[in-house]
Protein backbone atom coordinates (compact mmCIF):
# COMPACT_ATOMS: atom_id res chain seq x y z
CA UNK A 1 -9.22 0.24 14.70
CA UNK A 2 -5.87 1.90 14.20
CA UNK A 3 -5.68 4.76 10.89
CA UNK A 4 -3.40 4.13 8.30
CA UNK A 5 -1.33 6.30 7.50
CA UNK A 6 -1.20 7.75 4.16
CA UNK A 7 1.17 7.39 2.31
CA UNK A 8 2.81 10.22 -0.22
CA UNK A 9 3.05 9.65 -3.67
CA UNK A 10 6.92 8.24 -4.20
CA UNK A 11 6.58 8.21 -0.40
CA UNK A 12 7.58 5.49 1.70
CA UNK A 13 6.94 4.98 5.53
CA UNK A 14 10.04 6.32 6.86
CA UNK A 15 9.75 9.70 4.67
CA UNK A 16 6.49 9.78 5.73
CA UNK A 17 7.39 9.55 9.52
CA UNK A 18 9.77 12.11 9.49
CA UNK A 19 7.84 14.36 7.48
CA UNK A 20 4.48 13.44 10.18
CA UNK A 21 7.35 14.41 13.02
CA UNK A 22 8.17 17.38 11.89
CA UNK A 23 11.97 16.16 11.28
CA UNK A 24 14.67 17.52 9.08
CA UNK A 25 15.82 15.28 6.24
CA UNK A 26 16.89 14.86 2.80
CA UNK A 27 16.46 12.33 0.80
CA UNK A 28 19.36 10.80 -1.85
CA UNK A 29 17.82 8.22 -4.54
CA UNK A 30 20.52 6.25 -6.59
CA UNK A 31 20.18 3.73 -9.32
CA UNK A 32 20.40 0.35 -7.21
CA UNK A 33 22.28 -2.26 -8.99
CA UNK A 34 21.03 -5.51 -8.03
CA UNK A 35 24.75 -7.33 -8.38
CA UNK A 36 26.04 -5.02 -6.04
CA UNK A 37 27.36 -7.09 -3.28
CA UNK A 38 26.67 -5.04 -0.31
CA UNK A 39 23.60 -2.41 -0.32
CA UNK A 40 25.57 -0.07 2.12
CA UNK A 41 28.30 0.35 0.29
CA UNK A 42 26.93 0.98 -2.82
CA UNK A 43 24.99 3.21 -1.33
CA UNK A 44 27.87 5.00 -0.12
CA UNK A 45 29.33 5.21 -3.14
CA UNK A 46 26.56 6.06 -5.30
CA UNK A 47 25.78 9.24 -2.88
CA UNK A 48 29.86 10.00 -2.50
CA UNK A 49 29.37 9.71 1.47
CA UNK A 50 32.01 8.02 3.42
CA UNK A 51 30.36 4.51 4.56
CA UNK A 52 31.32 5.59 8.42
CA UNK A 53 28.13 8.27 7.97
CA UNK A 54 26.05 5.46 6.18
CA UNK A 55 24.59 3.13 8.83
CA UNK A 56 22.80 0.08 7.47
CA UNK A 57 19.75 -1.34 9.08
CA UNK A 58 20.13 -5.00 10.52
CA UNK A 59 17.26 -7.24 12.27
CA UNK A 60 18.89 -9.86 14.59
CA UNK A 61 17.34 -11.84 17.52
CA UNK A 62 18.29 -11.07 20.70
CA UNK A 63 16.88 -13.90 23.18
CA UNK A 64 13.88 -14.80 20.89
CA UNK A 65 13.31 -10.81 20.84
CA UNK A 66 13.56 -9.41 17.27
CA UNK A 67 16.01 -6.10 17.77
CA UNK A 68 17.25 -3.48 15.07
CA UNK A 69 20.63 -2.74 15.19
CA UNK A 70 21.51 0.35 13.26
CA UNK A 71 26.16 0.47 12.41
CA UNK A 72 28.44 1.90 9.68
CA UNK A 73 28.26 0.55 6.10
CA UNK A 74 32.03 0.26 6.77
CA UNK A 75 32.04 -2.24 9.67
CA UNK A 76 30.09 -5.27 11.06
CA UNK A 77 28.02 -5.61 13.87
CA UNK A 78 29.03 -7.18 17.04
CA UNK A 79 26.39 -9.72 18.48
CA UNK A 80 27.62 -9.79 21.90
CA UNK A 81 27.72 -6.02 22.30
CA UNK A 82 24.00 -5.98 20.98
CA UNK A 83 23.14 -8.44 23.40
CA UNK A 84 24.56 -6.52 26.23
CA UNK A 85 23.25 -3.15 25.29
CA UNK A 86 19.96 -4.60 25.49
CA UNK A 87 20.52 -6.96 28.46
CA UNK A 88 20.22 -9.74 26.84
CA UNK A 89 22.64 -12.62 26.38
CA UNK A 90 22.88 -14.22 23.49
CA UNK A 91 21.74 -12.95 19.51
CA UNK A 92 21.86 -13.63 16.36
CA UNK A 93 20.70 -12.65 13.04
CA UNK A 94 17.28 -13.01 12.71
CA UNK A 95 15.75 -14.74 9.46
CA UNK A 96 15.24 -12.76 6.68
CA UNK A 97 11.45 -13.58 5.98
CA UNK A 98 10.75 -12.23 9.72
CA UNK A 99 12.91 -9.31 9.86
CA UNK A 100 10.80 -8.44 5.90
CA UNK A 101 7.74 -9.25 7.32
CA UNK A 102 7.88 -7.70 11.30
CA UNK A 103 9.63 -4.53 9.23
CA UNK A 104 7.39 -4.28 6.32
CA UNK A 105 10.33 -3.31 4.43
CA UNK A 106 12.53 -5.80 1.84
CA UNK A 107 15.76 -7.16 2.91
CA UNK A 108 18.14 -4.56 1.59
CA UNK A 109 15.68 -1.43 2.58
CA UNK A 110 14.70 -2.08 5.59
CA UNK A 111 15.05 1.29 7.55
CA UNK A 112 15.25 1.95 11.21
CA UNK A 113 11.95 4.24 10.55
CA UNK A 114 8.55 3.67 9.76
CA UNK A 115 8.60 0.20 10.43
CA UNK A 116 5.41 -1.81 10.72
CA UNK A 117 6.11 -3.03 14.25
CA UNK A 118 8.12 -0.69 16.55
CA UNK A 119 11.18 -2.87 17.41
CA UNK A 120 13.58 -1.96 20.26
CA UNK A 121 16.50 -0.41 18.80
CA UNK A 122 20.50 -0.12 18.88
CA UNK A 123 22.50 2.79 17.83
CA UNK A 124 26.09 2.53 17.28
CA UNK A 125 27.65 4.89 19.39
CA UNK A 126 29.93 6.49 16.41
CA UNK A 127 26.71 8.14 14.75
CA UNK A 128 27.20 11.14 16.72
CA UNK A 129 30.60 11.68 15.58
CA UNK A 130 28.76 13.20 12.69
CA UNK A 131 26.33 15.82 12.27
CA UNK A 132 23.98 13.93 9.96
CA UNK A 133 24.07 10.26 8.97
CA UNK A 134 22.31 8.27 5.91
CA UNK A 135 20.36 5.34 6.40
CA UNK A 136 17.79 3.31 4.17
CA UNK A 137 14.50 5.38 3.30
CA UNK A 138 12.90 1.85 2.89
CA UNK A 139 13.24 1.33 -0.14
CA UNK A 140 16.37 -0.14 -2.24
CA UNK A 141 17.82 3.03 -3.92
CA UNK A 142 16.62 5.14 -1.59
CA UNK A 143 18.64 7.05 1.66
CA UNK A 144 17.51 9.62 3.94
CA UNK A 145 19.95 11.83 5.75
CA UNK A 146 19.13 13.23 8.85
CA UNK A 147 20.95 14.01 12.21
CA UNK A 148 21.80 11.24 14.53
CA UNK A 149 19.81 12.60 17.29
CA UNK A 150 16.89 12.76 15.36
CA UNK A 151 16.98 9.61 14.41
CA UNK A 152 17.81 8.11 18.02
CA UNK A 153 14.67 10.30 18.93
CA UNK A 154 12.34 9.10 16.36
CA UNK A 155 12.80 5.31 16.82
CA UNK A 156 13.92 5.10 20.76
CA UNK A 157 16.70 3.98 20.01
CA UNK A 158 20.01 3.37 22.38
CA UNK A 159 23.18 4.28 22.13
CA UNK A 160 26.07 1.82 22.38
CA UNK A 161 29.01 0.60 20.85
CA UNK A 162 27.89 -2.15 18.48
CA UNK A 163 29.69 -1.78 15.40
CA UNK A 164 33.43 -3.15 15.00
CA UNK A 165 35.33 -2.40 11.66
């Protein structure tokens, strides 16, 4: 039987696997307004980062495989070029209720980190244009920013050119 992991007071599983890693981050909490019509983008403006160094967290399907894609706030993400970084063919967003419930985390906080099933993963290539990048702490509200290499490191993920603005 597998240990769970315990969890920090105010904690959430992505603090708690970068803290268990050993990793450098810092956390940014913001009043979330639920009206808001984008989560990355108020999160971008509630910290004062530019949205190209805020990456938001996005489950799609990618020939019946459930795949994270991780681009800029300030963009979209490109299907196709998921599809082909994974070498698949064809994707699409996956449903909300699966990504929530494969992630553990709500729509709108679901981080790359700490997830409850590891999911292959998809880094936009732009996050290294940027010493350290913000991206849900799994929780609405709630950003950690770390550098992108640490982040590709923690969750396996690859690089490639997925986001289009």
């Amino acid at each position: 039987m597998a240990k769970k992991q315990k969890q920090q007071p105010g904690g959430t599983p992505a603090t708690v696997a970068l803290t268990a890693a050993g990793t450098a981050f810092t956390v940014h909490a913001y009043a979330h307004d639920p009206g808001h019509p984008s989560y990355g983008e108020e999160a971008a403006q509630a910290m004062g980062v530019s949205p190209e160094r805020v990456f938001k967290t996005l489950v799609a399907e990618v020939d019946g495989e459930l795949t994270v894609a991780v681009v800029p706030v300030a963009g979209s993400l490109d299907l196709k070029a998921l599809a082909i970084a994974v070498g698949g063919k064809r994707a699409a967003m996956a449903d909300p209720a699966a990504a929530e419930r494969v992630t553990g985390y709500v729509r709108g906080g679901i981080s790359p980190l700490g997830q409850r099933k590891r999911l292959r993963t998809v880094l936009d290539a732009s996050a290294p244009e940027h010493p350290t990048i913000c991206v849900s702490a799994g929780r609405r509200g709630l950003e950690v920013e770390l550098a992108p290499a640490d982040l590709q490191a923690l969750t396996g993920a690859v690089l490639a050119p997925i986001g289009r603005l």
